[in-house]
N, C-alpha and C. Protein backbone atom coordinates (compact mmCIF):
# COMPACT_ATOMS: atom_id res chain seq x y z
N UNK A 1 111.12 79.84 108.73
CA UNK A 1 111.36 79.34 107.39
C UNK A 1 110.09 78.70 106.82
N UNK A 2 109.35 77.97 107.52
CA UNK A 2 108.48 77.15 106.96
C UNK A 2 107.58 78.54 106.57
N UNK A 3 107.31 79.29 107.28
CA UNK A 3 106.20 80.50 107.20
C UNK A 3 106.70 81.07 105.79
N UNK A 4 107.69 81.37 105.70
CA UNK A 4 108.40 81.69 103.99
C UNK A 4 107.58 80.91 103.02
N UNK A 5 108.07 80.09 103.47
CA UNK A 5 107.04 78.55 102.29
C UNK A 5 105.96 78.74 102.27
N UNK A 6 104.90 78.78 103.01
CA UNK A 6 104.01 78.51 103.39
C UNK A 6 103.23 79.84 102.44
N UNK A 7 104.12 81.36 102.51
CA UNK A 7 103.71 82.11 101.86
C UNK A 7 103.71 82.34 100.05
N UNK A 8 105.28 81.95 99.92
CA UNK A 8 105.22 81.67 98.32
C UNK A 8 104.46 80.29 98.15
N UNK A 9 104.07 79.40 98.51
CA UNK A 9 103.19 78.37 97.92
C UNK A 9 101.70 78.57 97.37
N UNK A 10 101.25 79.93 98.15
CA UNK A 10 100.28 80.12 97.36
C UNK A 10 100.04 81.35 96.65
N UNK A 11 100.34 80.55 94.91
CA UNK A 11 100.58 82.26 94.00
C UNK A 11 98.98 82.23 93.86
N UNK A 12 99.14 83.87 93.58
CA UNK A 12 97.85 84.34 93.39
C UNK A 12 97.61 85.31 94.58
N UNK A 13 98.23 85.25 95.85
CA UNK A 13 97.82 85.89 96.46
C UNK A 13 99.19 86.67 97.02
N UNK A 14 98.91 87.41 97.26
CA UNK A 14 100.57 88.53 97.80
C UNK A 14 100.81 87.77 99.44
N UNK A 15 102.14 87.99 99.59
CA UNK A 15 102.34 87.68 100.94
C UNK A 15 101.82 88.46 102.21
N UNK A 16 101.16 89.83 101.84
CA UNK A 16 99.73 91.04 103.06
C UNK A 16 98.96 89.77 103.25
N UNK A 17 98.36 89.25 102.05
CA UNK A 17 97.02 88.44 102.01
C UNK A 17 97.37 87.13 102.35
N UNK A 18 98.56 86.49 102.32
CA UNK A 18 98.36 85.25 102.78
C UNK A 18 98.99 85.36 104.53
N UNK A 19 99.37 86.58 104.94
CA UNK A 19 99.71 86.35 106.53
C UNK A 19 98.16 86.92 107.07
N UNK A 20 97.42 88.00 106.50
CA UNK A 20 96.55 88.43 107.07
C UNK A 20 95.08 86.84 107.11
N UNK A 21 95.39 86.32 106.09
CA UNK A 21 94.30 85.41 106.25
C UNK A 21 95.16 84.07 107.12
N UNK A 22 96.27 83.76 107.06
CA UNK A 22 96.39 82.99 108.28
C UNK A 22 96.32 83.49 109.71
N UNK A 23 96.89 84.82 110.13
CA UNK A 23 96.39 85.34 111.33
C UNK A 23 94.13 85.37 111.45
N UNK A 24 93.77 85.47 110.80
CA UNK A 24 92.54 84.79 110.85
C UNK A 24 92.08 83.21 111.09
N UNK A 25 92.84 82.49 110.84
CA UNK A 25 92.56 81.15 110.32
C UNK A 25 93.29 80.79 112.10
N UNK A 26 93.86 81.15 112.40
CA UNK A 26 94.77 81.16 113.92
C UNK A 26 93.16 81.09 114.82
N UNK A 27 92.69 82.04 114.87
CA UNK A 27 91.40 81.77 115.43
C UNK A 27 90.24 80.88 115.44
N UNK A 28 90.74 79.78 114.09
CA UNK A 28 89.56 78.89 114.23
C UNK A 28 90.15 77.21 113.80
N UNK A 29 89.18 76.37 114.68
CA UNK A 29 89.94 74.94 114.50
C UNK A 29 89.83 74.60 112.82
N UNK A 30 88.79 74.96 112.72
CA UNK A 30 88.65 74.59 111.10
C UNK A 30 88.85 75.76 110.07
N UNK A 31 89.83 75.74 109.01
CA UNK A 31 89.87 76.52 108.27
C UNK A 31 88.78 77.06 107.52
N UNK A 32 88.46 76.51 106.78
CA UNK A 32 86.81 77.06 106.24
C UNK A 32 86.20 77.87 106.73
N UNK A 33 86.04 77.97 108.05
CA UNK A 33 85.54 78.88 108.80
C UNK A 33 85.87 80.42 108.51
N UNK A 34 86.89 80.74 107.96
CA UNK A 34 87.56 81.76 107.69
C UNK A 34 87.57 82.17 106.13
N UNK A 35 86.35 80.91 105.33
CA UNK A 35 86.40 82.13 104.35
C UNK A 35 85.89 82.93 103.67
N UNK A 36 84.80 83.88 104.36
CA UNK A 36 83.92 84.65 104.32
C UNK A 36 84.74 86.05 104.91
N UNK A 37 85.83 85.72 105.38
CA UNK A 37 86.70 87.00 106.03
C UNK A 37 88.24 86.37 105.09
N UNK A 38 88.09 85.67 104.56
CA UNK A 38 89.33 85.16 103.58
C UNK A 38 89.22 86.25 102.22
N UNK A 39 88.26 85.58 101.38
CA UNK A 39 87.30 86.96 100.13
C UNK A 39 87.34 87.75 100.50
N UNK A 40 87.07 88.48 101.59
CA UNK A 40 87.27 89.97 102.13
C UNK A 40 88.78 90.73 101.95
N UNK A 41 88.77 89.99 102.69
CA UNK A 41 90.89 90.17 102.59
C UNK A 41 91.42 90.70 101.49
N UNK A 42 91.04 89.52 100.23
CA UNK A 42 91.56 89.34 99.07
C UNK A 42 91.29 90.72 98.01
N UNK A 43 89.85 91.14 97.92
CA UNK A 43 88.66 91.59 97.93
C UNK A 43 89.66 93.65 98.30
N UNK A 44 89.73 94.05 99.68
CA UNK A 44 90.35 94.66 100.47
C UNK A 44 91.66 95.00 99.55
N UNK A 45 92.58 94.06 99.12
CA UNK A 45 93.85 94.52 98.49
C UNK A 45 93.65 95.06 97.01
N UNK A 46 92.80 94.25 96.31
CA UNK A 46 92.62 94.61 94.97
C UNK A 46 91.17 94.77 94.19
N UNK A 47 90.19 94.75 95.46
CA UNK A 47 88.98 95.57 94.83
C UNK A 47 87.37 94.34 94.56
N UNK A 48 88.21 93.14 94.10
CA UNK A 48 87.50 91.99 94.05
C UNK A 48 88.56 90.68 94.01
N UNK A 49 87.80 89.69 93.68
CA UNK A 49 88.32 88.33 94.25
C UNK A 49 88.11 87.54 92.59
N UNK A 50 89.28 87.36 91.55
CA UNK A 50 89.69 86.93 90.54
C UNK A 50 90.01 85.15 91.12
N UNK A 51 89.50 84.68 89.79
CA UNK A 51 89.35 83.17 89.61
C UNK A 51 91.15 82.83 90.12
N UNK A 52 91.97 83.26 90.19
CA UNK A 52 93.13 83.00 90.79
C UNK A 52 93.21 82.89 91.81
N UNK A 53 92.97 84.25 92.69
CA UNK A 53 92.66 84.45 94.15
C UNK A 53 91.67 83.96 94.62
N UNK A 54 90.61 83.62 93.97
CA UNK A 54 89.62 82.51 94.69
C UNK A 54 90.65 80.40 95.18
N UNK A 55 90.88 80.42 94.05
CA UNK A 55 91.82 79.04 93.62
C UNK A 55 93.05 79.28 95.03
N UNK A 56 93.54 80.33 94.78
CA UNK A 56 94.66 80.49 95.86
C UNK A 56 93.90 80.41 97.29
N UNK A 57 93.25 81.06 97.78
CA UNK A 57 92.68 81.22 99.39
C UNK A 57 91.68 79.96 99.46
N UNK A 58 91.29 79.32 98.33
CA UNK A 58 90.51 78.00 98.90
C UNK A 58 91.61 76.74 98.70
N UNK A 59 92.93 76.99 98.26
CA UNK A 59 94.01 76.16 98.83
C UNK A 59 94.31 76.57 100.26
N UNK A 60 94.74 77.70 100.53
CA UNK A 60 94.84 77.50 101.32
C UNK A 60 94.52 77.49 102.74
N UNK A 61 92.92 77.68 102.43
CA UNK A 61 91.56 77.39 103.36
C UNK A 61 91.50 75.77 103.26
N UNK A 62 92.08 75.00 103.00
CA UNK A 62 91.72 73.80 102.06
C UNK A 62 90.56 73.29 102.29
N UNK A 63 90.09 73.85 100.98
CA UNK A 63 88.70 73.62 100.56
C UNK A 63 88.94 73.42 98.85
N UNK A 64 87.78 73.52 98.35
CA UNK A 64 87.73 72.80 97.33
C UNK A 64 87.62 74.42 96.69
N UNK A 65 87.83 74.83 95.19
CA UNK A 65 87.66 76.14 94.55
C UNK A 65 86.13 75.98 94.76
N UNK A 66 85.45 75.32 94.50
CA UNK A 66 84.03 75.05 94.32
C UNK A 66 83.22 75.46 95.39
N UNK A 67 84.04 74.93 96.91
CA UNK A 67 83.33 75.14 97.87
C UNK A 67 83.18 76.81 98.28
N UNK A 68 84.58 77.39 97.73
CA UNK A 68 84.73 78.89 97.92
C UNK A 68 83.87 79.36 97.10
N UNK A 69 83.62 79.09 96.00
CA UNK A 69 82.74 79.55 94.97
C UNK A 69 81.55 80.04 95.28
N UNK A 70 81.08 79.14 96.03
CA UNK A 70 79.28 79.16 96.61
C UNK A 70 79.51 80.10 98.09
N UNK A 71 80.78 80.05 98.57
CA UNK A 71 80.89 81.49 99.44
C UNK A 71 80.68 82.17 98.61
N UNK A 72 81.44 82.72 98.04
CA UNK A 72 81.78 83.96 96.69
C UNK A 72 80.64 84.28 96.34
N UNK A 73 79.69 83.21 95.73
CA UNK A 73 78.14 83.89 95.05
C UNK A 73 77.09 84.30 95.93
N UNK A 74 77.15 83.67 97.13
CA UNK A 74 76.05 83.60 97.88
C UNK A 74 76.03 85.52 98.68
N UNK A 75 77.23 85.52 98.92
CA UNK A 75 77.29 86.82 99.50
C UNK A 75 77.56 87.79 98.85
N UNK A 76 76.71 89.34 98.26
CA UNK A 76 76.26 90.21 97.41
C UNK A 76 77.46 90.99 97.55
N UNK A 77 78.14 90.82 98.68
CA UNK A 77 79.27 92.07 98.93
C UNK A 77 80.57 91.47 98.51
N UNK A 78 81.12 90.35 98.18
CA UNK A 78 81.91 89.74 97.53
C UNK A 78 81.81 89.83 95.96
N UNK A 79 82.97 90.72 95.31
CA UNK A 79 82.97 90.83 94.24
C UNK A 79 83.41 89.92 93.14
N UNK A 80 83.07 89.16 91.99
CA UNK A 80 83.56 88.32 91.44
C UNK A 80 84.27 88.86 90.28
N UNK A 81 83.95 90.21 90.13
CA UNK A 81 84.66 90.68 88.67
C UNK A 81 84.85 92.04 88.50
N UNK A 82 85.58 92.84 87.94
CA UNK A 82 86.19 94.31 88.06
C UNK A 82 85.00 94.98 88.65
N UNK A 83 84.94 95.91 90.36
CA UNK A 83 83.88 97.02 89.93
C UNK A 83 85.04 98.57 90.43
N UNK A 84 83.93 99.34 89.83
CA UNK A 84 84.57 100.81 90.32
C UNK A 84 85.11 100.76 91.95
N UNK A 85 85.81 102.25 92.05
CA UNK A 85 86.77 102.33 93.27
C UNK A 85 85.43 102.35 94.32
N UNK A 86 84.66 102.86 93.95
CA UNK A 86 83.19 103.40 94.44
C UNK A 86 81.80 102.86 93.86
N UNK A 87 81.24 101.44 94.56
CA UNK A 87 79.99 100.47 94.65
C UNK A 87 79.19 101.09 94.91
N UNK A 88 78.24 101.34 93.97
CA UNK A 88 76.85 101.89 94.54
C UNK A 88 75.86 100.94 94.69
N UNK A 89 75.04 100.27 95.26
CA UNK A 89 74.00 99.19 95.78
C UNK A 89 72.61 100.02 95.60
N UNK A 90 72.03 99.66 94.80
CA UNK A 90 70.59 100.64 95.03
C UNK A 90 69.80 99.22 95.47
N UNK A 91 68.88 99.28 96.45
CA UNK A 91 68.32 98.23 97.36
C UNK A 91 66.58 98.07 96.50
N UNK A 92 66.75 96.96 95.75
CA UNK A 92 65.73 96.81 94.87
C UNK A 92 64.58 95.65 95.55
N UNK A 93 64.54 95.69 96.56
CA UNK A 93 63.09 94.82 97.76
C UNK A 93 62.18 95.58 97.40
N UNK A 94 60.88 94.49 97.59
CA UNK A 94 59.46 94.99 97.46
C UNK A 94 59.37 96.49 98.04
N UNK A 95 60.16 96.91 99.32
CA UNK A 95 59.24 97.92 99.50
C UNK A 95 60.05 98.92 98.87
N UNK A 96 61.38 99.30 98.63
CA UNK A 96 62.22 100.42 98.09
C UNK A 96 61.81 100.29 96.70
N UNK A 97 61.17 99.14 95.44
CA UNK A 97 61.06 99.20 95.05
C UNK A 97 59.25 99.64 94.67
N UNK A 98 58.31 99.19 95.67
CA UNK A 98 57.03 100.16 95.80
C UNK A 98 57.65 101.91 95.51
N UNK A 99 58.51 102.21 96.14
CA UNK A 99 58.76 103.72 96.65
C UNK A 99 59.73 103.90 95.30
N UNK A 100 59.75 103.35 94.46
CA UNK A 100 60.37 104.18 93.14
C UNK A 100 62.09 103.83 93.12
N UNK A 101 62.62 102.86 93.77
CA UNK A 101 63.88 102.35 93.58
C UNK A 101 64.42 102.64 92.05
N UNK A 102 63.27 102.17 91.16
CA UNK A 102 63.84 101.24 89.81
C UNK A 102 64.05 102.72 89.06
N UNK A 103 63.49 104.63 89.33
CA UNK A 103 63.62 105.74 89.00
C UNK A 103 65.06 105.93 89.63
N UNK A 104 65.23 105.70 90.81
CA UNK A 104 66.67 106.11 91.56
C UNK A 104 67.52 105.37 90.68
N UNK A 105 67.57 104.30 90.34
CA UNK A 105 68.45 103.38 90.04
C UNK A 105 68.38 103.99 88.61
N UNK A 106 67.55 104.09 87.68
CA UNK A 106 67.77 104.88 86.22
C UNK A 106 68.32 106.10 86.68
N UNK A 107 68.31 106.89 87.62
CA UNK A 107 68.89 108.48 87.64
C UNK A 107 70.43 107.93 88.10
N UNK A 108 70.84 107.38 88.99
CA UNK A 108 72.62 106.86 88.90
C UNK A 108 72.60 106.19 87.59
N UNK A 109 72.28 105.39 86.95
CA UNK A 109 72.98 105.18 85.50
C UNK A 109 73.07 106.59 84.76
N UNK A 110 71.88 106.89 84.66
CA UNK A 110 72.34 108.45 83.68
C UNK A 110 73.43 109.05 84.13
N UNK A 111 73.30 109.60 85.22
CA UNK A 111 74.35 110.52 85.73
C UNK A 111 75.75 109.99 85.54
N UNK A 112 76.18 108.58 85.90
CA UNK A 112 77.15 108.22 86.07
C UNK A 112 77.58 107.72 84.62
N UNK A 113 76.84 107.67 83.69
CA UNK A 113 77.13 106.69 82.18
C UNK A 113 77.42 106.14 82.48
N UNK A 114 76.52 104.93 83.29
CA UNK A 114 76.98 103.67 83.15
C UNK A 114 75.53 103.02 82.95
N UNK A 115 75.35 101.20 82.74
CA UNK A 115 74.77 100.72 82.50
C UNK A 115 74.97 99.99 83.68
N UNK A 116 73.11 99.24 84.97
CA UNK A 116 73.60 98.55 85.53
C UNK A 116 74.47 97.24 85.57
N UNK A 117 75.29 97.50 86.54
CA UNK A 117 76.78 96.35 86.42
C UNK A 117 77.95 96.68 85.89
N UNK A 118 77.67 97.59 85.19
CA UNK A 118 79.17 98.06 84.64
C UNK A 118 80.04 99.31 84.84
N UNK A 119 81.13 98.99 84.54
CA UNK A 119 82.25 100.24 85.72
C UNK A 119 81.83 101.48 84.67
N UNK A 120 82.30 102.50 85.51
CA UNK A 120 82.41 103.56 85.01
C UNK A 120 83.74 104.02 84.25
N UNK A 121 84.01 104.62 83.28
CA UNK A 121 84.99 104.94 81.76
C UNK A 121 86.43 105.29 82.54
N UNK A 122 85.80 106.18 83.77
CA UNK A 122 87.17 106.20 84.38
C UNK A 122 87.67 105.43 85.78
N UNK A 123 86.70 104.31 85.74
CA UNK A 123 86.61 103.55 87.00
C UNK A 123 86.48 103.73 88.57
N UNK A 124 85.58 104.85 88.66
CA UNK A 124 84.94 104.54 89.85
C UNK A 124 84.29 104.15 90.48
N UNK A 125 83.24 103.95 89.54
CA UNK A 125 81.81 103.79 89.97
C UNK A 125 81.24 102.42 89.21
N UNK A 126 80.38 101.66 89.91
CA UNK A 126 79.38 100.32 89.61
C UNK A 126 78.51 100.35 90.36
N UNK A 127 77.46 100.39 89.29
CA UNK A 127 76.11 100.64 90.25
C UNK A 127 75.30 98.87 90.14
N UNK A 128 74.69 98.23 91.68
CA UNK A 128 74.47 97.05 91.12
C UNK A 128 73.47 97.01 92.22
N UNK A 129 72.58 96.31 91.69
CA UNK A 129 71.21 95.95 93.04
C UNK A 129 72.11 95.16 94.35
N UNK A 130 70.82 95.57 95.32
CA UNK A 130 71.02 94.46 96.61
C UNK A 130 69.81 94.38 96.47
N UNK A 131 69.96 92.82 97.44
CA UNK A 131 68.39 92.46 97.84
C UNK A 131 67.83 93.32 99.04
N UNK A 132 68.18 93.73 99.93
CA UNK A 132 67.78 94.39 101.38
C UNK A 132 69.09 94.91 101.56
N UNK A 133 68.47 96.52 102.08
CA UNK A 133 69.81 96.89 102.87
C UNK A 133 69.23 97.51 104.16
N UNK A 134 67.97 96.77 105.08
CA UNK A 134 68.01 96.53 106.12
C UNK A 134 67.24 97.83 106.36
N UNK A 135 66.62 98.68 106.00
CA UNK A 135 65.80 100.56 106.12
C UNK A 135 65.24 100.75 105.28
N UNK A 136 64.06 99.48 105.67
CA UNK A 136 62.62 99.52 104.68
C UNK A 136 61.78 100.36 105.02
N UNK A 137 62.33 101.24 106.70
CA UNK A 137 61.43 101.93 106.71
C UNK A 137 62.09 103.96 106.34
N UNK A 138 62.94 103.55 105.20
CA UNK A 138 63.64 105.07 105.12
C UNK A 138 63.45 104.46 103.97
N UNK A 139 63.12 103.94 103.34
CA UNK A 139 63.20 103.61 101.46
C UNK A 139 62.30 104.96 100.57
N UNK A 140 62.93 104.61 99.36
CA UNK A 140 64.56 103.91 99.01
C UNK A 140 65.42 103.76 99.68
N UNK A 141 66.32 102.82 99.38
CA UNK A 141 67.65 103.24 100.18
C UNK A 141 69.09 102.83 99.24
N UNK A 142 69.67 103.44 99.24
CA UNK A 142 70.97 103.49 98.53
C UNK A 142 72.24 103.56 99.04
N UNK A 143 73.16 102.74 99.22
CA UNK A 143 74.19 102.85 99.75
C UNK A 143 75.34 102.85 98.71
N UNK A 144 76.12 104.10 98.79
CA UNK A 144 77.19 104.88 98.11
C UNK A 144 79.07 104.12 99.02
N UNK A 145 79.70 103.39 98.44
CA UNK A 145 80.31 103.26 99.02
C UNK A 145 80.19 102.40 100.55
N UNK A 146 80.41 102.85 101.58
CA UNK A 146 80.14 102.48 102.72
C UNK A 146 79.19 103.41 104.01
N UNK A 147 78.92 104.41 102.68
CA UNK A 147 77.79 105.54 103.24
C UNK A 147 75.92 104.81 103.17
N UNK A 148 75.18 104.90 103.85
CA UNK A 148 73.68 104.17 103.97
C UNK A 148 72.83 105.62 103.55
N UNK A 149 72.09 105.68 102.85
CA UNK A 149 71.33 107.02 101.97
C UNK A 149 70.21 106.57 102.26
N UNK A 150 69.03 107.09 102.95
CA UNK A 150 67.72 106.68 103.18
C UNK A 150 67.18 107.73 102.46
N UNK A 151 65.73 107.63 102.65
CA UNK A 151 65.01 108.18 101.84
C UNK A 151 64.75 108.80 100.15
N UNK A 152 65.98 107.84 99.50
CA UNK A 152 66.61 108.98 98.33
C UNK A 152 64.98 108.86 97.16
N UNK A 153 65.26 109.95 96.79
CA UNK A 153 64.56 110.08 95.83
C UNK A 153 65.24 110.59 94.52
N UNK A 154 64.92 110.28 92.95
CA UNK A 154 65.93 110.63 91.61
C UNK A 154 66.23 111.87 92.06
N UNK A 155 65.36 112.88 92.91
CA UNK A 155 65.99 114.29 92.33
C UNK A 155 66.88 114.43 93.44
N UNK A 156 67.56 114.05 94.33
CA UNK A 156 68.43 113.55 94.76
C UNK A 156 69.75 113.11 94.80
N UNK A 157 69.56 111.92 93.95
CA UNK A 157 70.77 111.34 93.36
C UNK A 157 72.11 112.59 93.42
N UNK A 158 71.82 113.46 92.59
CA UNK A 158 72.83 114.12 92.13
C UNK A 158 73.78 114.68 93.45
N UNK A 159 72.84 115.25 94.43
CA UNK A 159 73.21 115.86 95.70
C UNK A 159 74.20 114.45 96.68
N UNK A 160 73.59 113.09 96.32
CA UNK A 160 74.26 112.44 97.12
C UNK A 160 75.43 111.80 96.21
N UNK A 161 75.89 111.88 95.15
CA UNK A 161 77.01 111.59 94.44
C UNK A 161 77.86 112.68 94.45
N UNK A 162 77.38 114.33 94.91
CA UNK A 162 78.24 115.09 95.40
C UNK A 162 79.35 115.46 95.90
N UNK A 163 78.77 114.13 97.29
CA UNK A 163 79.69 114.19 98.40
C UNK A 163 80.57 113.89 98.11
């Protein structure tokens, strides 16, 4: 019964998301600890993490919204606001960007009509920088989804939005 409670007390989040983030939170003495895999969760059901569902999982992380907040911004893969079904990251560091990043990154906006940061008309696609994606020595590098694209070059692009 109390677990009933425990689940409708915090709106904003569905009852998947509030057992899956307490079976997380089970693993650690301090809640907080859990909410970098809390945003995920949230993130996981509906794509990103809305000023509700932030408010909801830092109740019941109990933490402050604020303190979740500076989780939320600090980490690039935590979404704060609508993106496509399908994140594209073009990795804009000194060296992918020596090697012509900022051409790759204009050839996915064209192709996709979009502008960086913003979804695509029929919502799949958001194309948005990272700082490093760790294969400075395959740069560019572009990661499609949860796919890692080394070497891309614009004339490219097209072949790897293919897939």
């Amino acid at each position: 019964m109390k677990e009933l409670i425990e689940k409708q007390k915090f709106t904003g989040l569905s009852a998947a998301e509030v057992e899956e983030i307490n079976a997380e939170i089970s693993h650690y003495e301090d809640k907080s600890a859990v909410s970098i895999e809390a945003l995920k969760i949230v993130q996981k059901y509906r794509g990103w993490v809305s000023d509700e569902c932030l408010i909801a999982a830092a109740e019941l992380l109990d933490m402050s919204p604020a303190q979740l907040e500076g989780v939320a911004t600090f980490y690039n893969l935590i979404y704060r606001q609508p993106v496509g079904k399908t994140v594209i990251h073009y990795c804009n560091s000194v060296t992918c960007w020596m090697l012509g990043a900022e051409k790759v990154r204009q050839r996915l906006c064209e192709h996709l009509h979009v502008e960086l940061g913003e979804m695509s008309d029929d919502g799949a696609y958001t194309v948005l920088p990272i700082v490093c994606l760790g294969a400075c020595d395959h740069a560019p590098v572009v990661m499609v989804g949860k796919e890692l694209c080394l070497d891309v070059i614009e004339n490219t692009v097209s072949e790897i939005l293919g897939r």
